[in-house]
N, C-alpha and C. Protein backbone atom coordinates (compact mmCIF):
# COMPACT_ATOMS: atom_id res chain seq x y z
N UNK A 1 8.50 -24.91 10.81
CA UNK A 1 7.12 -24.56 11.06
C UNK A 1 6.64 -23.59 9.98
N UNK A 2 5.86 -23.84 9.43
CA UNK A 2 4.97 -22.92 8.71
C UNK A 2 4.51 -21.67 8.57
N UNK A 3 4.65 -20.89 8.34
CA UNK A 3 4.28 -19.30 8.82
C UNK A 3 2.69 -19.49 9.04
N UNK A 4 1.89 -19.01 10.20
CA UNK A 4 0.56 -18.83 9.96
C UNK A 4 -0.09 -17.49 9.11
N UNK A 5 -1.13 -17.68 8.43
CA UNK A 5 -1.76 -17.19 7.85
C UNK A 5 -3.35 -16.48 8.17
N UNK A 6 -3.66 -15.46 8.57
CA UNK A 6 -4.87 -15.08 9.18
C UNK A 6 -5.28 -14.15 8.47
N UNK A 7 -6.94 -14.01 7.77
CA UNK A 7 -7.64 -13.15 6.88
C UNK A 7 -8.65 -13.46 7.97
N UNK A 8 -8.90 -11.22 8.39
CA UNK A 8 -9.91 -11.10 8.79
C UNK A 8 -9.97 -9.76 8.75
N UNK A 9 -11.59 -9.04 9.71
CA UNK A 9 -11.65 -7.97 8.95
C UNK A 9 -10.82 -6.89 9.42
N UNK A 10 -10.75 -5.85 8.69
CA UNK A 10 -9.85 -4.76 9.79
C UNK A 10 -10.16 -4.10 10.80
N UNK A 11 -9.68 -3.86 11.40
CA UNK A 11 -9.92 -2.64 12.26
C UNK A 11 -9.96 -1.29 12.07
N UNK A 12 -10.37 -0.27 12.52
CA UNK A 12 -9.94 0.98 12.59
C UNK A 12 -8.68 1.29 13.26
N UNK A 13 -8.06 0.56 13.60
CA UNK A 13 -6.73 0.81 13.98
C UNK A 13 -5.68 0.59 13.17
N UNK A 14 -6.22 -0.07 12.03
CA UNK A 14 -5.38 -0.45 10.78
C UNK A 14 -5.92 0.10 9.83
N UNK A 15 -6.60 1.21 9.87
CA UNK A 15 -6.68 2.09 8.68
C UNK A 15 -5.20 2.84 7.87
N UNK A 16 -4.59 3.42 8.90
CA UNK A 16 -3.68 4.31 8.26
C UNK A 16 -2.61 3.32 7.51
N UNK A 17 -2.50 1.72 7.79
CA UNK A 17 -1.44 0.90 7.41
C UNK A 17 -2.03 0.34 6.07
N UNK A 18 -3.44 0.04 6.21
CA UNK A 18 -4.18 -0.39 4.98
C UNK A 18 -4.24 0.51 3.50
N UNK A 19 -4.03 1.86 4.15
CA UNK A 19 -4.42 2.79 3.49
C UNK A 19 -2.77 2.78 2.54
N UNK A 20 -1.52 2.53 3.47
CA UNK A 20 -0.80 2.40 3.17
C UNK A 20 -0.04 1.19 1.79
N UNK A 21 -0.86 0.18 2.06
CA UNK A 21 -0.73 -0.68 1.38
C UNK A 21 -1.57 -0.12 0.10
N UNK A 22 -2.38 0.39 0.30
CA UNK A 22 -3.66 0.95 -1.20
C UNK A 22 -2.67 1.74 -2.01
N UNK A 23 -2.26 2.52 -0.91
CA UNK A 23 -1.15 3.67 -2.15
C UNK A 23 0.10 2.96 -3.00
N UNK A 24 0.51 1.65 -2.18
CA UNK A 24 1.16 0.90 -3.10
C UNK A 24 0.95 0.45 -4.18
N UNK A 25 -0.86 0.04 -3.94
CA UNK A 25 -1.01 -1.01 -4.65
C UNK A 25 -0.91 0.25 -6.24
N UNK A 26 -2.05 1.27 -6.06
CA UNK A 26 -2.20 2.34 -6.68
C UNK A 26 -0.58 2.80 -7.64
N UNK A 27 0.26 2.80 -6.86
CA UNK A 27 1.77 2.84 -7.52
C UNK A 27 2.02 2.08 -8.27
N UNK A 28 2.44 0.78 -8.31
CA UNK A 28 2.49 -0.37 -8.51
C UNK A 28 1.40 -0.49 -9.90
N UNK A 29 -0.01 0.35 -10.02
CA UNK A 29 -0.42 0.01 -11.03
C UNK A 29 -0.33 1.37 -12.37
N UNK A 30 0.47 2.22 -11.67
CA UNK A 30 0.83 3.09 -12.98
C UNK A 30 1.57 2.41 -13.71
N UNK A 31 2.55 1.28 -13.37
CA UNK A 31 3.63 0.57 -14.52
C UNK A 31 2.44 0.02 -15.89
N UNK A 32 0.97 -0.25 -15.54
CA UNK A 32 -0.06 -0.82 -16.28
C UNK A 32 -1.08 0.19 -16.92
N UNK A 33 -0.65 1.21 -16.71
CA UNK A 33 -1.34 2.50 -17.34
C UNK A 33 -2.41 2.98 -16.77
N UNK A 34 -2.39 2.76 -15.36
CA UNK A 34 -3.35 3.40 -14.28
C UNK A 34 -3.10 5.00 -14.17
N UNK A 35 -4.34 6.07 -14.56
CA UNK A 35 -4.24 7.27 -13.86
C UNK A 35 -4.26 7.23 -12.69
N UNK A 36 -5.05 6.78 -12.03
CA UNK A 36 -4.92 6.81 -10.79
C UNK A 36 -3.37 7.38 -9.88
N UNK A 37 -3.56 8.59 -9.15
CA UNK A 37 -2.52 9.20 -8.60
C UNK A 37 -2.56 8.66 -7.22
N UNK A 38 -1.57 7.72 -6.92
CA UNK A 38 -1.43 7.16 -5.43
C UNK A 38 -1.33 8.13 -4.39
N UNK A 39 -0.47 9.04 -4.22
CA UNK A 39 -0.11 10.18 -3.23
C UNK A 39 -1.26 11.15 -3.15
N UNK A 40 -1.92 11.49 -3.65
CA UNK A 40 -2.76 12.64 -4.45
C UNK A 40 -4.28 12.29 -3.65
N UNK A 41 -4.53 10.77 -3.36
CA UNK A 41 -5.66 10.41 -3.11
C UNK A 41 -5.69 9.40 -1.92
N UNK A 42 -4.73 9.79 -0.95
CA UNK A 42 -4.05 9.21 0.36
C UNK A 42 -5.68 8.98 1.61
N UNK A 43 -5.77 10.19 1.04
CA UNK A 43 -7.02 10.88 2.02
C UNK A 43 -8.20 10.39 1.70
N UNK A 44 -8.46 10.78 0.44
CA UNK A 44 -9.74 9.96 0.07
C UNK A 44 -9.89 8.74 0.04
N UNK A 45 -8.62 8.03 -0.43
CA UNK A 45 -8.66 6.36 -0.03
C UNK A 45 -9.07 6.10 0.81
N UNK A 46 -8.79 6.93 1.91
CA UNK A 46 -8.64 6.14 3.45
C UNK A 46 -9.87 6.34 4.43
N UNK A 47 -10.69 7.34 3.37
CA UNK A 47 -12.03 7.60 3.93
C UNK A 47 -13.03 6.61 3.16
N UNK A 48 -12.87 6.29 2.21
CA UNK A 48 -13.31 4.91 1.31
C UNK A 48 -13.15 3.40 1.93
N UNK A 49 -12.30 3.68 2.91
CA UNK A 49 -12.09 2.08 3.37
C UNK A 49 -12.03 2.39 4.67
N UNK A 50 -12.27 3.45 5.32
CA UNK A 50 -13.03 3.54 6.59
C UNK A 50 -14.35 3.08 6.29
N UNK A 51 -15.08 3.52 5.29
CA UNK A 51 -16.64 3.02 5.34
C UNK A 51 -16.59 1.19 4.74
N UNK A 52 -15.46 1.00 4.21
CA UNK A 52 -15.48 -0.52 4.10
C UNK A 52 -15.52 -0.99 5.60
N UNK A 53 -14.67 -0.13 6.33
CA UNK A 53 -14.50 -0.82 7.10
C UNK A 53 -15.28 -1.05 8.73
N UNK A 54 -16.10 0.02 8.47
CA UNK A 54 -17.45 0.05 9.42
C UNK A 54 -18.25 -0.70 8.30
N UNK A 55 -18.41 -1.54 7.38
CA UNK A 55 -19.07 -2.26 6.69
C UNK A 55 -19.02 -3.07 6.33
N UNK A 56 -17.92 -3.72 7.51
CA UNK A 56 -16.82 -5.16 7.20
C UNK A 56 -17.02 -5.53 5.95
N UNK A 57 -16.19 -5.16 5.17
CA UNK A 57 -16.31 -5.34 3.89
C UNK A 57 -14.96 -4.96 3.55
N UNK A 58 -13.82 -5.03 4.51
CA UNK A 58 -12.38 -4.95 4.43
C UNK A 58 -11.77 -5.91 4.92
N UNK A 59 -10.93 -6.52 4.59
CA UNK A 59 -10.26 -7.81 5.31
C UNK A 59 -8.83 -7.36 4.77
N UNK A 60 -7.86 -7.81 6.07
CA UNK A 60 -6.63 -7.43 5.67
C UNK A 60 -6.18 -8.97 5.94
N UNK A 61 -4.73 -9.60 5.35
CA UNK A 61 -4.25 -10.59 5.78
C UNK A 61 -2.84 -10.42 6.47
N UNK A 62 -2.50 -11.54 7.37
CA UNK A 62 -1.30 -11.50 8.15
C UNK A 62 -0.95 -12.74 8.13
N UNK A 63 0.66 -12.68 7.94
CA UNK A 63 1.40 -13.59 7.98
C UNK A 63 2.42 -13.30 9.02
N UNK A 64 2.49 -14.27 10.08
CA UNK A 64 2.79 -14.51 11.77
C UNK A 64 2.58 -12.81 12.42
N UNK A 65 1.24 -12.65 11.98
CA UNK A 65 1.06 -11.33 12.70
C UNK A 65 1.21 -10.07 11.97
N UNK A 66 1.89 -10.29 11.11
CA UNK A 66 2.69 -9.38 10.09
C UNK A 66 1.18 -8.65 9.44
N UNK A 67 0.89 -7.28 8.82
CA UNK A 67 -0.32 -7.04 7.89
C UNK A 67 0.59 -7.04 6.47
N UNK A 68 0.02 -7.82 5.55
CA UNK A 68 1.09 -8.06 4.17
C UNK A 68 -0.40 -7.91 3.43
N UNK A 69 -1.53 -7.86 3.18
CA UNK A 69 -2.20 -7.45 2.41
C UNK A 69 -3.96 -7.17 2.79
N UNK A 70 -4.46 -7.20 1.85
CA UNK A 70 -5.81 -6.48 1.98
C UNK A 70 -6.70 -6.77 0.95
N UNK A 71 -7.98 -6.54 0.72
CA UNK A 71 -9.04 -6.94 0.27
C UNK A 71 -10.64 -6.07 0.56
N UNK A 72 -10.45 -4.82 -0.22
CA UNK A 72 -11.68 -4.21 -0.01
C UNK A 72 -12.84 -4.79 -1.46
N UNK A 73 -14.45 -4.62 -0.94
CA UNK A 73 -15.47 -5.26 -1.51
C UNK A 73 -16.46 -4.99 -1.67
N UNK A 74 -17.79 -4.72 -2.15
CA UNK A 74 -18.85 -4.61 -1.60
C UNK A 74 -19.90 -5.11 -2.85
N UNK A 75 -21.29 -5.21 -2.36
CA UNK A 75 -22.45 -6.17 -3.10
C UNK A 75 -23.01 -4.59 -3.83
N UNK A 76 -23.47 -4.71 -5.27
CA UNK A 76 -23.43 -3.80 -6.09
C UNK A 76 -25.33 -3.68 -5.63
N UNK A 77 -25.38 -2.21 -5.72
CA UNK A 77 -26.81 -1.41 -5.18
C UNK A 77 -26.87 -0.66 -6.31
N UNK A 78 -27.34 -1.19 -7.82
CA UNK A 78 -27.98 -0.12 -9.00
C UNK A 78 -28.82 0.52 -9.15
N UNK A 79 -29.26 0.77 -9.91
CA UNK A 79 -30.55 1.46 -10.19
C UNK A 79 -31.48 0.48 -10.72
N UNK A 80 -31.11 -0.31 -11.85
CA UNK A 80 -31.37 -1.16 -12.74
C UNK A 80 -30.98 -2.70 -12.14
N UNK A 81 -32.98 -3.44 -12.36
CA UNK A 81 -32.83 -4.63 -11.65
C UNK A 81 -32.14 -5.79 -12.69
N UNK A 82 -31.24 -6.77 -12.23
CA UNK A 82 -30.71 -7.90 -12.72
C UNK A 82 -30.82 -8.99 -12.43
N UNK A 83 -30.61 -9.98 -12.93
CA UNK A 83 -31.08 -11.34 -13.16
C UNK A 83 -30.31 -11.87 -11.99
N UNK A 84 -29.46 -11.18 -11.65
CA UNK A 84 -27.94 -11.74 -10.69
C UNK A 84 -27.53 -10.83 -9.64
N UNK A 85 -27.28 -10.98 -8.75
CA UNK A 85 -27.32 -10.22 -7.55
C UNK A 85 -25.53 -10.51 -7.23
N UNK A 86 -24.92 -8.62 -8.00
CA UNK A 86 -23.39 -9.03 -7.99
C UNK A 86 -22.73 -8.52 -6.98
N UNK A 87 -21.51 -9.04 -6.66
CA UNK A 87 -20.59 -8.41 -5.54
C UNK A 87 -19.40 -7.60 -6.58
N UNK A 88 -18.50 -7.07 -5.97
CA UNK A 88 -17.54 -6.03 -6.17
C UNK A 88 -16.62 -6.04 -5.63
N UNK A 89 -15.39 -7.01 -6.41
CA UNK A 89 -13.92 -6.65 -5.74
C UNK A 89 -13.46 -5.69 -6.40
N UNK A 90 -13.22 -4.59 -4.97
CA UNK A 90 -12.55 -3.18 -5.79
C UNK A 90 -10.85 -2.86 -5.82
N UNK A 91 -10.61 -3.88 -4.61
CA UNK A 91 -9.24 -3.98 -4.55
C UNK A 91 -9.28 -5.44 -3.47
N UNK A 92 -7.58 -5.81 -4.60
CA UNK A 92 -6.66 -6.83 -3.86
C UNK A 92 -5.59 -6.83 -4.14
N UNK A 93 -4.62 -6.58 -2.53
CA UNK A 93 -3.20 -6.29 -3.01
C UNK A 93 -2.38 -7.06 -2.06
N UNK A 94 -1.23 -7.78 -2.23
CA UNK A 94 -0.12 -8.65 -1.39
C UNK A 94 0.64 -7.98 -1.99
N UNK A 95 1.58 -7.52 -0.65
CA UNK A 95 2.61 -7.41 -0.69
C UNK A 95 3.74 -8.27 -1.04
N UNK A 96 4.63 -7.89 -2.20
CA UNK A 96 5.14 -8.08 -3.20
C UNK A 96 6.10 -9.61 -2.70
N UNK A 97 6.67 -9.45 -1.29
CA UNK A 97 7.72 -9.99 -0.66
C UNK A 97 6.66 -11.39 -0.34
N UNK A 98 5.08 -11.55 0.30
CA UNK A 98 4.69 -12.20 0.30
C UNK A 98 3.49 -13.02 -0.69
N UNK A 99 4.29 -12.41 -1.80
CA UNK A 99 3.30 -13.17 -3.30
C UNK A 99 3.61 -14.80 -3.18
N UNK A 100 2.76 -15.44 -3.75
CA UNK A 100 2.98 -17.11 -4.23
C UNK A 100 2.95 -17.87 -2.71
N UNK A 101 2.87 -17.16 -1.97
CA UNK A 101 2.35 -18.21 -0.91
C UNK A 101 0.96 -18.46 -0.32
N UNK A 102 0.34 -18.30 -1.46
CA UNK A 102 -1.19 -18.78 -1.13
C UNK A 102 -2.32 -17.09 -0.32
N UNK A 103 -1.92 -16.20 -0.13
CA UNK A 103 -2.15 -15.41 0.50
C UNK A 103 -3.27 -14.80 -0.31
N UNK A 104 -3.01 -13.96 -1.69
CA UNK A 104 -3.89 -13.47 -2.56
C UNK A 104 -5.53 -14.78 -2.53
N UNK A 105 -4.75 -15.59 -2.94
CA UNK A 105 -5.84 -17.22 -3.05
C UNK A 105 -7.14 -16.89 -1.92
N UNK A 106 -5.88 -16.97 -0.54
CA UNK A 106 -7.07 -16.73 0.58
C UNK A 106 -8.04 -15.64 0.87
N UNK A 107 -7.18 -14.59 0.79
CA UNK A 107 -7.99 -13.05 0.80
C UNK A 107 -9.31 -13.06 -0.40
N UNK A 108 -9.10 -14.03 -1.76
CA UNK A 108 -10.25 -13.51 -2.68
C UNK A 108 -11.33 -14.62 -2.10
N UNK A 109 -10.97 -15.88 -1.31
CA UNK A 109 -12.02 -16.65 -1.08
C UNK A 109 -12.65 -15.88 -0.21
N UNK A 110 -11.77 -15.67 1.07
CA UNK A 110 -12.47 -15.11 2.28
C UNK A 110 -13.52 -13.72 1.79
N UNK A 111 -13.59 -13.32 0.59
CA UNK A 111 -14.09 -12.43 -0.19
C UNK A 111 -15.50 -12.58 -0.55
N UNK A 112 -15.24 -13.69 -1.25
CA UNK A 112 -16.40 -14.89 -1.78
C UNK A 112 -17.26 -15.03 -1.13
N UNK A 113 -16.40 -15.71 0.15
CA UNK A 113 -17.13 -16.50 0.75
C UNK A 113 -18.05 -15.21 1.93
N UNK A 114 -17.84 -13.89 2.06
CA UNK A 114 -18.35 -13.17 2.54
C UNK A 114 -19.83 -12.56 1.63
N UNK A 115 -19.47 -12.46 0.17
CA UNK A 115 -19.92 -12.05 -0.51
C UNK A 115 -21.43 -13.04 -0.30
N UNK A 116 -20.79 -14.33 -0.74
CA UNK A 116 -22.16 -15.34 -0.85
C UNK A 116 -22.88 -15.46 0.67
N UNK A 117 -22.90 -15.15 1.83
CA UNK A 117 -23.22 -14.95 2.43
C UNK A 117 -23.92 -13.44 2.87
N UNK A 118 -24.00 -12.54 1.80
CA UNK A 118 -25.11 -12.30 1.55
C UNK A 118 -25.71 -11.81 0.53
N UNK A 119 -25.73 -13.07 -0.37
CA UNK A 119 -26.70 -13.12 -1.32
C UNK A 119 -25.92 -12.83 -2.39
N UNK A 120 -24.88 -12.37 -2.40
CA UNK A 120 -24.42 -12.36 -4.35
C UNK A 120 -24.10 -13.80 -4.89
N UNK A 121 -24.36 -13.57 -6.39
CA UNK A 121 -24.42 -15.28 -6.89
C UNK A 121 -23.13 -14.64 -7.80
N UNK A 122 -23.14 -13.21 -7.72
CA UNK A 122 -21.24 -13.48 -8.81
C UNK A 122 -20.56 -12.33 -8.47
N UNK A 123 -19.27 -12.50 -8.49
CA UNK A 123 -18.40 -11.10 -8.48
C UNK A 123 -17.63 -10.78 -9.37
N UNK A 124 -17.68 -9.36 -9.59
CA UNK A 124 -16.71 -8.95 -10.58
C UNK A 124 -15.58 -7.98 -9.89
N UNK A 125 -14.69 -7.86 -10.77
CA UNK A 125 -13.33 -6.80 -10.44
C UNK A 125 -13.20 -6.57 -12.06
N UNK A 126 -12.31 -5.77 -11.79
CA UNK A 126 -11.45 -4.91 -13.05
C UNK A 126 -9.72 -5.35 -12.65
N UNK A 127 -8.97 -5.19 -13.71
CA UNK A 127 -7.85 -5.73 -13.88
C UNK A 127 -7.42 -4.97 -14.55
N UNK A 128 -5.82 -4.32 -14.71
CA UNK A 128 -5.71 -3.19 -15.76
C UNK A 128 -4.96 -4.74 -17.46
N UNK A 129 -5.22 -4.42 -18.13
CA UNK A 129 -5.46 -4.91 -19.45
C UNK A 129 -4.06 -5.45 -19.49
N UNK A 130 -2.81 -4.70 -19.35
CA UNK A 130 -1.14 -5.44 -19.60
C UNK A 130 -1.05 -5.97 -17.72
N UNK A 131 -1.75 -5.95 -17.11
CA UNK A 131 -1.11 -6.94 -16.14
C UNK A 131 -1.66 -8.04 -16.06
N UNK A 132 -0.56 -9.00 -16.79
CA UNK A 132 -0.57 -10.24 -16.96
C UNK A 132 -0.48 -11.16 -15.95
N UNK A 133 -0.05 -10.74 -14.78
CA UNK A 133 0.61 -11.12 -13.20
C UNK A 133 -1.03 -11.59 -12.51
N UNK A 134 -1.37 -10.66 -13.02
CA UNK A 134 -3.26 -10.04 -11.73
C UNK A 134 -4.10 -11.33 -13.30
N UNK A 135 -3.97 -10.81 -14.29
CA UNK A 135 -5.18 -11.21 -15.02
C UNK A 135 -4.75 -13.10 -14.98
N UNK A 136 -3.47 -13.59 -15.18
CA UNK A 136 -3.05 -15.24 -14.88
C UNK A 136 -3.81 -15.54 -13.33
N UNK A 137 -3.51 -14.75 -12.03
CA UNK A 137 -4.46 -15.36 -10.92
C UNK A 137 -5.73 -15.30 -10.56
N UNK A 138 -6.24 -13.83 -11.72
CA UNK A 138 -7.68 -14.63 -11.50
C UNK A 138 -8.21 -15.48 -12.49
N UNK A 139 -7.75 -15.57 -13.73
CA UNK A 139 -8.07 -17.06 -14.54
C UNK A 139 -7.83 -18.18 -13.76
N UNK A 140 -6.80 -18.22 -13.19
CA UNK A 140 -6.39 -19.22 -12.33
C UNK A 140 -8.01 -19.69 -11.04
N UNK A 141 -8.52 -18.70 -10.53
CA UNK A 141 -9.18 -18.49 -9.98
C UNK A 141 -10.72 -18.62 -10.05
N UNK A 142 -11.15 -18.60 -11.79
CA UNK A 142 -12.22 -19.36 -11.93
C UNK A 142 -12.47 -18.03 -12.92
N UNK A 143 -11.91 -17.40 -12.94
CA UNK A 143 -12.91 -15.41 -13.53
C UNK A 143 -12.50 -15.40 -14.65
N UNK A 144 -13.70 -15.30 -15.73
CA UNK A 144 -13.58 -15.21 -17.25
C UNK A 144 -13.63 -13.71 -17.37
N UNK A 145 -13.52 -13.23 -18.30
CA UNK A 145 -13.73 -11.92 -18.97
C UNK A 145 -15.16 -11.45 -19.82
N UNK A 146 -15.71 -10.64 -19.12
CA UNK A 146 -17.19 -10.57 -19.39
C UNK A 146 -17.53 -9.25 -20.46
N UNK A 147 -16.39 -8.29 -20.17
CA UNK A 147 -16.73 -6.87 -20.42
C UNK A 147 -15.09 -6.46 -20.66
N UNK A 148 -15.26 -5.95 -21.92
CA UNK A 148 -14.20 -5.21 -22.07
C UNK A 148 -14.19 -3.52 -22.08
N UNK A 149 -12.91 -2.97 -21.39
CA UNK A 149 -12.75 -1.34 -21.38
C UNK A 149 -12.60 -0.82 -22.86
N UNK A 150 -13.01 0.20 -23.45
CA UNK A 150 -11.78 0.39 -24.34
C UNK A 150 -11.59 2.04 -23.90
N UNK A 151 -10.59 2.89 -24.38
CA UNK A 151 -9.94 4.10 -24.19
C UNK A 151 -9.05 4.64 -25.16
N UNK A 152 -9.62 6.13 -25.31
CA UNK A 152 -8.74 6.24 -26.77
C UNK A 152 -8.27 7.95 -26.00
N UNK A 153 -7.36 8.37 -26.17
CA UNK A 153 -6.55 9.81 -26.06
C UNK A 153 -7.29 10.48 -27.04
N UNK A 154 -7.51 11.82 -26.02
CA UNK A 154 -8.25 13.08 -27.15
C UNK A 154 -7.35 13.94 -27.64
N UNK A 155 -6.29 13.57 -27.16
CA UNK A 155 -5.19 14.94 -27.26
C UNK A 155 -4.91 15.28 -29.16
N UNK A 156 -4.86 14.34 -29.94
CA UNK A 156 -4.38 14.30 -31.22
C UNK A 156 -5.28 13.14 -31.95
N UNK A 157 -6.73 13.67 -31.91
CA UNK A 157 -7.82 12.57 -32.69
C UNK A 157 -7.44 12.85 -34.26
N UNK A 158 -6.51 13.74 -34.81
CA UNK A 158 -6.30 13.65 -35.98
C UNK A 158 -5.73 12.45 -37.19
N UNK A 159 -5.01 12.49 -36.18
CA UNK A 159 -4.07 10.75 -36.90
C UNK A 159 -4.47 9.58 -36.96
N UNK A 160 -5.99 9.84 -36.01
CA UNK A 160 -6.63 8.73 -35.93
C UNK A 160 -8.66 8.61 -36.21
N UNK A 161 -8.27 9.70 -37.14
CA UNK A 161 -9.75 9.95 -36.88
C UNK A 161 -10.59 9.49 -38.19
N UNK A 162 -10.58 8.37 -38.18
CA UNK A 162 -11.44 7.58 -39.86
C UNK A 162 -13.08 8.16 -39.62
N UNK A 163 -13.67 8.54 -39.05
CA UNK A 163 -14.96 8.43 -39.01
C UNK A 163 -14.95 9.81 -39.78
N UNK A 164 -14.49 11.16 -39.41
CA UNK A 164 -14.57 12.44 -40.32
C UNK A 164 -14.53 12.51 -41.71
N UNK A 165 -13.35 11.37 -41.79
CA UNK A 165 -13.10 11.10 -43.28
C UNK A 165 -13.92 10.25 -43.93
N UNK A 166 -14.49 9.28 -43.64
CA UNK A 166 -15.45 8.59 -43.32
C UNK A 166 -16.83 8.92 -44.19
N UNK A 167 -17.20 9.91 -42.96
CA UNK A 167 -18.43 10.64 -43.28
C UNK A 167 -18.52 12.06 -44.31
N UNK A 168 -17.20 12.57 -44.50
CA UNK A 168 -17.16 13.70 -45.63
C UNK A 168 -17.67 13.96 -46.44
């Protein structure tokens, strides 16, 4: 028999477990050069996806009951009007043990498919740049690359600093 598979939204009773899974995910992305301090921001996470989650705009998934991952989201409110009315995946994380069985797949539709229901015509996320793992499933997934980060260390602009020399 098949393991069943269920994406829906969370509860407040699954905050502290969700929150749990965030600090993983957060861990998990220092190997990719994330500042982001997992332990450090336990609290504030979890007050961030409390308001996802009075804003159903959190979906966790379960496999035979099990919570193995999550999916926080929301439809972008700028300042500045656009041609396109976007949504916002801010996080998606499966647990590691239940990768490749279709789970991530479901959590970003059930995403989508929340999103387009009301009213966004596109979504974006961020991806950290060397994870090749995250950036293969959402190509896989339909998501081109629109915008690139870039980031440079201030600590020692000397060794790298052509524009001073440049302009001399």
């Amino acid at each position: 028999m098949a393991p069943e598979l269920t994406i829906e939204p969370a509860t407040s009773d699954e905050l502290d477990a969700v929150t749990d899974l965030w600090v993983r995910l957060a861990r998990g992305q220092r190997e990719h050069g994330s500042a982001v301090r997992a332990d450090e921001n336990r609290e504030s996470i979890r007050q961030i996806l409390a308001a996802h989650q009075v804003n159903d705009t959190l979906l966790v998934a379960r496999v035979d009951g099990t919570l193995v991952g999550f999916a926080s989201f929301s439809v972008e409110r700028g300042a500045l009007e656009l041609d396109t009315t976007r949504g916002t995946l801010s996080n998606l994380y499966v647990e590691p043990a239940a990768r490749d069985r279709g789970v991530g797949t479901a959590l970003l539709e059930a995403v989508e498919t929340s999103l387009e229901a009301s009213g966004v015509d596109v979504v974006r996320l961020e991806v950290m740049a060397d994870n090749d793992a995250a950036r293969r499933f959402y190509r896989r997934q339909g998501y081109d690359s629109v915008r690139v980060t870039m980031e440079r260390s201030l600590e020692d602009r000397t060794e790298n600093d052509t524009h001073s020399k440049e302009d001399g």
